[in-house]
Structures are given as structure tokens and as C-alpha cells.
PDB file of N, CA and C in Angstrom:
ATOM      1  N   UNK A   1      -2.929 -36.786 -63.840  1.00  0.00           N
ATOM      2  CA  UNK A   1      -3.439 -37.244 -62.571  1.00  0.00           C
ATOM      3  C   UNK A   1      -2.552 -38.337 -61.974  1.00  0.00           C
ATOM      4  N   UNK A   2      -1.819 -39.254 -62.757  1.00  0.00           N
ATOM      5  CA  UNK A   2      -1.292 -39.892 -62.498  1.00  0.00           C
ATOM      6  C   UNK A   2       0.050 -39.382 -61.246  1.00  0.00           C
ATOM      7  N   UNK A   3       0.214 -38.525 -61.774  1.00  0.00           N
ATOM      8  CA  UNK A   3       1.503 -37.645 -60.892  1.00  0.00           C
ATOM      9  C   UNK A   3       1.007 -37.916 -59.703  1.00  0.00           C
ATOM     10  N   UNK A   4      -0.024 -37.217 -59.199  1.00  0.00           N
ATOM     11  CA  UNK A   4      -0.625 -37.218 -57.517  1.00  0.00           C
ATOM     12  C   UNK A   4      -0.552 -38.931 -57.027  1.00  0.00           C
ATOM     13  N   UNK A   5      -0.829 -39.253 -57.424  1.00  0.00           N
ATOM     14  CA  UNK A   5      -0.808 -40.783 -56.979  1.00  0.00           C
ATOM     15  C   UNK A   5       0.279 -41.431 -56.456  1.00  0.00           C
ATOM     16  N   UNK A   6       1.293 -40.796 -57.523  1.00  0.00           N
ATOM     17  CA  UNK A   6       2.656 -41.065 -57.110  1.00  0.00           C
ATOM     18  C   UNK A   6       3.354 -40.204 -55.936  1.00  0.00           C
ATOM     19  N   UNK A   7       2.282 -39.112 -55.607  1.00  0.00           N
ATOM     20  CA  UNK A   7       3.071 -38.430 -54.706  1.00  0.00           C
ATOM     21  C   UNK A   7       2.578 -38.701 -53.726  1.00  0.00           C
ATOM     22  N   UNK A   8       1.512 -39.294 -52.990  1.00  0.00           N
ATOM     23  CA  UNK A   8       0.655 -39.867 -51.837  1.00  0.00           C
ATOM     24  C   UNK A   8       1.265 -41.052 -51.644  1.00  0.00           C
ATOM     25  N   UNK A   9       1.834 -41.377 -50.849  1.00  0.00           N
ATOM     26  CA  UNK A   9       2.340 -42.737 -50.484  1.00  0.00           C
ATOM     27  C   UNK A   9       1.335 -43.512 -49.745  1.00  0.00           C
ATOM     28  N   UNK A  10       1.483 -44.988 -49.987  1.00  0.00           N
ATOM     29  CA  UNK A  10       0.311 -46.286 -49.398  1.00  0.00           C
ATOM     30  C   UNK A  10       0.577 -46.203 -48.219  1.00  0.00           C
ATOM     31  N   UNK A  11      -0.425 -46.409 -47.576  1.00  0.00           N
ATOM     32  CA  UNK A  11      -0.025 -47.102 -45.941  1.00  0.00           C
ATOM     33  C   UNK A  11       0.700 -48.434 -46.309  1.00  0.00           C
ATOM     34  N   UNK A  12       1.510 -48.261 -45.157  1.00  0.00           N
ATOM     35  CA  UNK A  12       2.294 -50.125 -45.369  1.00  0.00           C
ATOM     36  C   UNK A  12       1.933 -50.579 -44.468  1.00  0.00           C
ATOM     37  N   UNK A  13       0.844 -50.158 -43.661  1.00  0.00           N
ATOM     38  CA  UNK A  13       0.172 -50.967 -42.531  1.00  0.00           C
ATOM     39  C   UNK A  13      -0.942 -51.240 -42.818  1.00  0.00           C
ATOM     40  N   UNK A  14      -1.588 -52.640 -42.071  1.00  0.00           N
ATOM     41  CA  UNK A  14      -3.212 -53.026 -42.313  1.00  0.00           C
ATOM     42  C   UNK A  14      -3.668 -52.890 -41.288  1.00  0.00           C
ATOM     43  N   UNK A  15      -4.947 -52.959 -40.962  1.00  0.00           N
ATOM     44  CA  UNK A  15      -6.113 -53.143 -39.856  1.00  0.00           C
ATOM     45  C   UNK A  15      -6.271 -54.040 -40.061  1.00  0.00           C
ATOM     46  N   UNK A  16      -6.308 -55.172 -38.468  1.00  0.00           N
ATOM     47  CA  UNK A  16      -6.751 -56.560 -38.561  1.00  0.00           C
ATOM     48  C   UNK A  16      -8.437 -56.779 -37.434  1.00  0.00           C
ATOM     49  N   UNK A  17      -8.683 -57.435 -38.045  1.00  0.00           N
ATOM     50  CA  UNK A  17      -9.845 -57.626 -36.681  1.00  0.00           C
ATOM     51  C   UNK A  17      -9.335 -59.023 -35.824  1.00  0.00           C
ATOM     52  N   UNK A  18      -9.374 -58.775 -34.893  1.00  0.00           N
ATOM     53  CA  UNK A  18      -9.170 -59.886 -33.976  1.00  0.00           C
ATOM     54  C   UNK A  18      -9.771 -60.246 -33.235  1.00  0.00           C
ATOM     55  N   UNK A  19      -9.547 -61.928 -33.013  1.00  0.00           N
ATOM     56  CA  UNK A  19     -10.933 -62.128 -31.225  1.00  0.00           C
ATOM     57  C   UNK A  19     -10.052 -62.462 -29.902  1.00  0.00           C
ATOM     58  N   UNK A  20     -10.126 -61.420 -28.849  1.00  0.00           N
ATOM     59  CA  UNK A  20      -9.589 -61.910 -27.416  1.00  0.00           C
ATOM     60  C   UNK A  20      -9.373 -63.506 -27.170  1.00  0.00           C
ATOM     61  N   UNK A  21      -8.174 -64.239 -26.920  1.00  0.00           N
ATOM     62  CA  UNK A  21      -8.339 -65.279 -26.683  1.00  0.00           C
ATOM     63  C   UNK A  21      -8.784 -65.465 -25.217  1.00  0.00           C
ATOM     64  N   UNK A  22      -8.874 -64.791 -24.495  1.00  0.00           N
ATOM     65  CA  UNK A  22      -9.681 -65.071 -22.960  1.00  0.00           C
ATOM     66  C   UNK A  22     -11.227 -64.715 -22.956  1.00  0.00           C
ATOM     67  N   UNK A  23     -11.378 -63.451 -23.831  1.00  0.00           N
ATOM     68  CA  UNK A  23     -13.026 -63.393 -23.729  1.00  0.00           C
ATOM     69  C   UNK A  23     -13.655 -63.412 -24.730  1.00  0.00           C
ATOM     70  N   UNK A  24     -13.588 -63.483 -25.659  1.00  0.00           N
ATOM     71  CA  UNK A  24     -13.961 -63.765 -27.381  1.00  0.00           C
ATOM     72  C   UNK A  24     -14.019 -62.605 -27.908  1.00  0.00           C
ATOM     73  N   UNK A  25     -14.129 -61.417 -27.243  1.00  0.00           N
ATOM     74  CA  UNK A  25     -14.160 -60.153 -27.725  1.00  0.00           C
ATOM     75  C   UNK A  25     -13.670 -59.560 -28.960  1.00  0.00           C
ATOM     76  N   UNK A  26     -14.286 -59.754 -30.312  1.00  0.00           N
ATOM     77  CA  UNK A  26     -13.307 -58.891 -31.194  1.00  0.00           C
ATOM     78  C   UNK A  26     -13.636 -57.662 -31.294  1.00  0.00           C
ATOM     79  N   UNK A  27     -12.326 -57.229 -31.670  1.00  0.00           N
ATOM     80  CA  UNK A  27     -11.946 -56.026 -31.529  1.00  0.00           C
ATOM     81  C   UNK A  27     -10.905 -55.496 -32.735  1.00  0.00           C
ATOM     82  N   UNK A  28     -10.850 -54.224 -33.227  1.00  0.00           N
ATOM     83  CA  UNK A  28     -10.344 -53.690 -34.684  1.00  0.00           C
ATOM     84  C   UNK A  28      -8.984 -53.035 -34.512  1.00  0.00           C
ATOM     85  N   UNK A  29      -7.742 -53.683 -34.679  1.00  0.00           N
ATOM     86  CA  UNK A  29      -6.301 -53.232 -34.181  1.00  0.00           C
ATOM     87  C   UNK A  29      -5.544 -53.041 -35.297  1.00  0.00           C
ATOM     88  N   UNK A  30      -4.387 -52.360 -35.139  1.00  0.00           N
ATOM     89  CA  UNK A  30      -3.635 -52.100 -36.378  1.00  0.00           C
ATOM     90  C   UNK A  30      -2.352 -52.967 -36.360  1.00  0.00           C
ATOM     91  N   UNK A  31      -1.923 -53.440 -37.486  1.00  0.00           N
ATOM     92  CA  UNK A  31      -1.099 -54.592 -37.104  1.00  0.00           C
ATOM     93  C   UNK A  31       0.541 -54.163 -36.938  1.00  0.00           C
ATOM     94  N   UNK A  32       0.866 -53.194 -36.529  1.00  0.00           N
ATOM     95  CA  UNK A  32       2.101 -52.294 -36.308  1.00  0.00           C
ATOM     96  C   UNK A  32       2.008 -51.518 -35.598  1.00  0.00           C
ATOM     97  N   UNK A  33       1.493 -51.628 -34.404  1.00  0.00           N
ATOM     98  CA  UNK A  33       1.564 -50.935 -33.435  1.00  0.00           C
ATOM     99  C   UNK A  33       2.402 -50.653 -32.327  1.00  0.00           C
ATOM    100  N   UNK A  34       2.171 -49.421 -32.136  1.00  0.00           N
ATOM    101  CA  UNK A  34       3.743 -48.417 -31.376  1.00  0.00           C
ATOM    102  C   UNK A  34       3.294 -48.903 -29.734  1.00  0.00           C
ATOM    103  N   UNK A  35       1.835 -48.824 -29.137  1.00  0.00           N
ATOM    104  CA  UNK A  35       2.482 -49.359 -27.427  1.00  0.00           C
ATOM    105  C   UNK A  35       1.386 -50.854 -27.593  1.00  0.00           C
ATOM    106  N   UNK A  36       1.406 -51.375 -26.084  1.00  0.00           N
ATOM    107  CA  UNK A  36       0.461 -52.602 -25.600  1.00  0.00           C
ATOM    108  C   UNK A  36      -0.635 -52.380 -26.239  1.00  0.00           C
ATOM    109  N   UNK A  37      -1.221 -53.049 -26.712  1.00  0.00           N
ATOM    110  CA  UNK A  37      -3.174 -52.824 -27.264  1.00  0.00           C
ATOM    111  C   UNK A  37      -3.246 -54.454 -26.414  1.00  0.00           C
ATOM    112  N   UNK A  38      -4.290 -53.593 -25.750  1.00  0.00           N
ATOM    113  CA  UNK A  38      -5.042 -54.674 -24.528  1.00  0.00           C
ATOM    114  C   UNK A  38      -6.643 -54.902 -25.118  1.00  0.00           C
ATOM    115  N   UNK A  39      -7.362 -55.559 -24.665  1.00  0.00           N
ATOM    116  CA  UNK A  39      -8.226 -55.752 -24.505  1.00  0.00           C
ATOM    117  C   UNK A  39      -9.825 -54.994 -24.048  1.00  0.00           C
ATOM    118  N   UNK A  40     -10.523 -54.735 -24.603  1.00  0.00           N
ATOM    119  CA  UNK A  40     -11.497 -53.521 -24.160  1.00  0.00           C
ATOM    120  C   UNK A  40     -12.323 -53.742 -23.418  1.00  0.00           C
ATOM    121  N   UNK A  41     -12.625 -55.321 -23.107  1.00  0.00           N
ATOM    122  CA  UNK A  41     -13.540 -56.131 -21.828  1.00  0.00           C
ATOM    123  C   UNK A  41     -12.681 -56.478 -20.660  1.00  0.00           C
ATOM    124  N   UNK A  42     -11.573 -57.783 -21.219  1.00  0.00           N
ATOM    125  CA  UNK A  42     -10.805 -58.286 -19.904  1.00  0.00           C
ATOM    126  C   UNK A  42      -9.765 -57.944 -19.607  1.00  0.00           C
ATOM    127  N   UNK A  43      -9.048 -56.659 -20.378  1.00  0.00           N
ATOM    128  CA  UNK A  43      -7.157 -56.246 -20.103  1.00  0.00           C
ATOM    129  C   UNK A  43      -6.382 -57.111 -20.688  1.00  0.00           C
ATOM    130  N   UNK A  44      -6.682 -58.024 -21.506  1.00  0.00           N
ATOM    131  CA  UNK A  44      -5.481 -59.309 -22.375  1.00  0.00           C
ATOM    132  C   UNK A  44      -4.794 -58.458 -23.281  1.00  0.00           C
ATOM    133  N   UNK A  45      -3.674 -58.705 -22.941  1.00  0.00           N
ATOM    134  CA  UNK A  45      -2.967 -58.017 -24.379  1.00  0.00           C
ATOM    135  C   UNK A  45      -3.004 -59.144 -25.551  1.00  0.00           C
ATOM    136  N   UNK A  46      -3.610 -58.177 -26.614  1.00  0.00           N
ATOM    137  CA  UNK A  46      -3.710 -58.491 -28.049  1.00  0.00           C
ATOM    138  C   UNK A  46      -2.794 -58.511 -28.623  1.00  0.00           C
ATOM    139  N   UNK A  47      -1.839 -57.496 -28.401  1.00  0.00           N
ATOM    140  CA  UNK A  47      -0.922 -57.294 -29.890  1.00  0.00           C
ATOM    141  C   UNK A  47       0.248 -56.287 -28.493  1.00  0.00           C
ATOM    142  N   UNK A  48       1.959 -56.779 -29.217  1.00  0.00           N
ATOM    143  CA  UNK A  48       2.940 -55.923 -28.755  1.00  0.00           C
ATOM    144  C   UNK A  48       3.869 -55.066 -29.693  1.00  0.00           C
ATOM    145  N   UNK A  49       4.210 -54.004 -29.415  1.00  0.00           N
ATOM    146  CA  UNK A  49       5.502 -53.224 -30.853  1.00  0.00           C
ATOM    147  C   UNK A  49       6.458 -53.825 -30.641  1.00  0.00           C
ATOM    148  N   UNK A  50       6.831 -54.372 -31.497  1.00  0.00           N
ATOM    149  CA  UNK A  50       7.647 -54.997 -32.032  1.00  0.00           C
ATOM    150  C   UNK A  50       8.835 -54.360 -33.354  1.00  0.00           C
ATOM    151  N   UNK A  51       9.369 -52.923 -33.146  1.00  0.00           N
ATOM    152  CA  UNK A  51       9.662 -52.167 -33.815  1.00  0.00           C
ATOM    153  C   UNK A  51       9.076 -52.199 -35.687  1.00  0.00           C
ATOM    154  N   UNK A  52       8.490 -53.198 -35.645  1.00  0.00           N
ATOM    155  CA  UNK A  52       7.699 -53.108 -37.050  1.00  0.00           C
ATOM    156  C   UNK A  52       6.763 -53.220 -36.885  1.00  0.00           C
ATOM    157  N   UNK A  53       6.505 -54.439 -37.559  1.00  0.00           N
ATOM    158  CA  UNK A  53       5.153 -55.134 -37.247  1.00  0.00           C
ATOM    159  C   UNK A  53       4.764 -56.255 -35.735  1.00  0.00           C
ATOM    160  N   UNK A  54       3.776 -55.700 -35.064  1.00  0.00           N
ATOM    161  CA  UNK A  54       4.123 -56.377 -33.406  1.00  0.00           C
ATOM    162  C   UNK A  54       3.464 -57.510 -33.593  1.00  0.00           C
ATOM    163  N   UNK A  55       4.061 -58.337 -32.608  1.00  0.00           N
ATOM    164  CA  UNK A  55       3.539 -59.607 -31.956  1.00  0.00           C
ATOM    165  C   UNK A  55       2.135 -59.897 -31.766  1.00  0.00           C
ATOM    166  N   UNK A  56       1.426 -60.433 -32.650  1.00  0.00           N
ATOM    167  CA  UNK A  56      -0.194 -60.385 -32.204  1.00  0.00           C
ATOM    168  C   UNK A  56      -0.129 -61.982 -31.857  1.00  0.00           C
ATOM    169  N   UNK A  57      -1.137 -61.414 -30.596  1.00  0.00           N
ATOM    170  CA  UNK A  57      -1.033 -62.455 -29.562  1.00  0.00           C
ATOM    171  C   UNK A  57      -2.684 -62.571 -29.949  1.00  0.00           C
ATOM    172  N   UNK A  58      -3.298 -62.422 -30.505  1.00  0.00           N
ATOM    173  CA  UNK A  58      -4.924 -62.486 -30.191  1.00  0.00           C
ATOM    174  C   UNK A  58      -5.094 -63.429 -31.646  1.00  0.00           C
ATOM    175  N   UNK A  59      -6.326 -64.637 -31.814  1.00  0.00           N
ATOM    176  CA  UNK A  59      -6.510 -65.086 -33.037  1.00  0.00           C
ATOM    177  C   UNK A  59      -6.896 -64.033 -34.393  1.00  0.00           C
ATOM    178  N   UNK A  60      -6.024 -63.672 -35.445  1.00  0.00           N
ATOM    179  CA  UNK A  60      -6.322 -62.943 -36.492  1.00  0.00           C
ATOM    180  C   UNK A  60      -7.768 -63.466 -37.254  1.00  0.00           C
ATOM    181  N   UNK A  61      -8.824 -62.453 -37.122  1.00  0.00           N
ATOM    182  CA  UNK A  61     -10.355 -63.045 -38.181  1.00  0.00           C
ATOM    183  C   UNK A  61      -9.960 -62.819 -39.767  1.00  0.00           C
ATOM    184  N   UNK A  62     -10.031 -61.305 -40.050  1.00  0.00           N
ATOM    185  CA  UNK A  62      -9.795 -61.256 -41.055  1.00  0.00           C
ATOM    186  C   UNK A  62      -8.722 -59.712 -41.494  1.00  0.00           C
ATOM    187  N   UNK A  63      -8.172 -59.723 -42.422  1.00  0.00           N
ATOM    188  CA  UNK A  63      -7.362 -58.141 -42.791  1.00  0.00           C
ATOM    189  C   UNK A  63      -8.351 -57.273 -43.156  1.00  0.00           C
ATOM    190  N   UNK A  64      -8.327 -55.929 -42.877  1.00  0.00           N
ATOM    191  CA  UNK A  64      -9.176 -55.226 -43.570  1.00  0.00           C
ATOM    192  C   UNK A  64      -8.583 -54.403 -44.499  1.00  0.00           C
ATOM    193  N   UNK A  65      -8.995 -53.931 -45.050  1.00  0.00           N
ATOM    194  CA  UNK A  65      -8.993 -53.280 -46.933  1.00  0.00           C
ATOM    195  C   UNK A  65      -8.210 -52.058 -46.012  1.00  0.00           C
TER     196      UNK A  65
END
């Protein structure tokens, strides 16, 4: 069994939760993201691609599993 394990590769990305710094809104983003992730109440951009891991512009709460 061990074999399969080795053949499934990890995500090397996390899910972060974050809160809008203009409207407190949190909201559940991935922390490597490919375009703008805005905001789902006021249009703030949260987070930019940053060919890896993007620019998060929003306060980080917590990582998720």
C-alpha cells in the first residue's frame, strides 16, 4: 500500500481563511492563486498571482488542513 502513496502527490498548496480588510468579510481562498480573488461583499482584492504563491493582501485567520 505504501507504493500508492508514493504515487499520489501532496498538494503544495493550502487554503487560507481570510477577513476583508474593508468589510470584515471572511472568506475561504487558496493561497496560490492563478487570477485577482476579490472580495464577495465589497470588490477588495484579497489575494494577487504572484507566479507562486500570491500576494495576500487580506488579514490571514487561520491555514486550513
Amino acid at each position: 500500500m505504501a507504493r500508492y502513496e508514493e504515487l499520489i502527490p501532496k498538494p503544495r498548496g493550502r487554503f487560507l481563511r481570510v477577513k476583508c480588510p474593508s468589510c470584515g468579510n471572511e472568506q475561504v481562498i487558496f493561497e496560490k492563486p492563478t487570477v485577482r480573488v476579490m472580495c464577495r461583499i465589497c470588490d477588495q482584492v484579497l489575494a494577487e498571482p504572484r507566479g507562486g504563491k500570491g500576494k495576500i493582501l487580506a488579514e490571514i485567520l487561520e491555514y486550513l488542513p
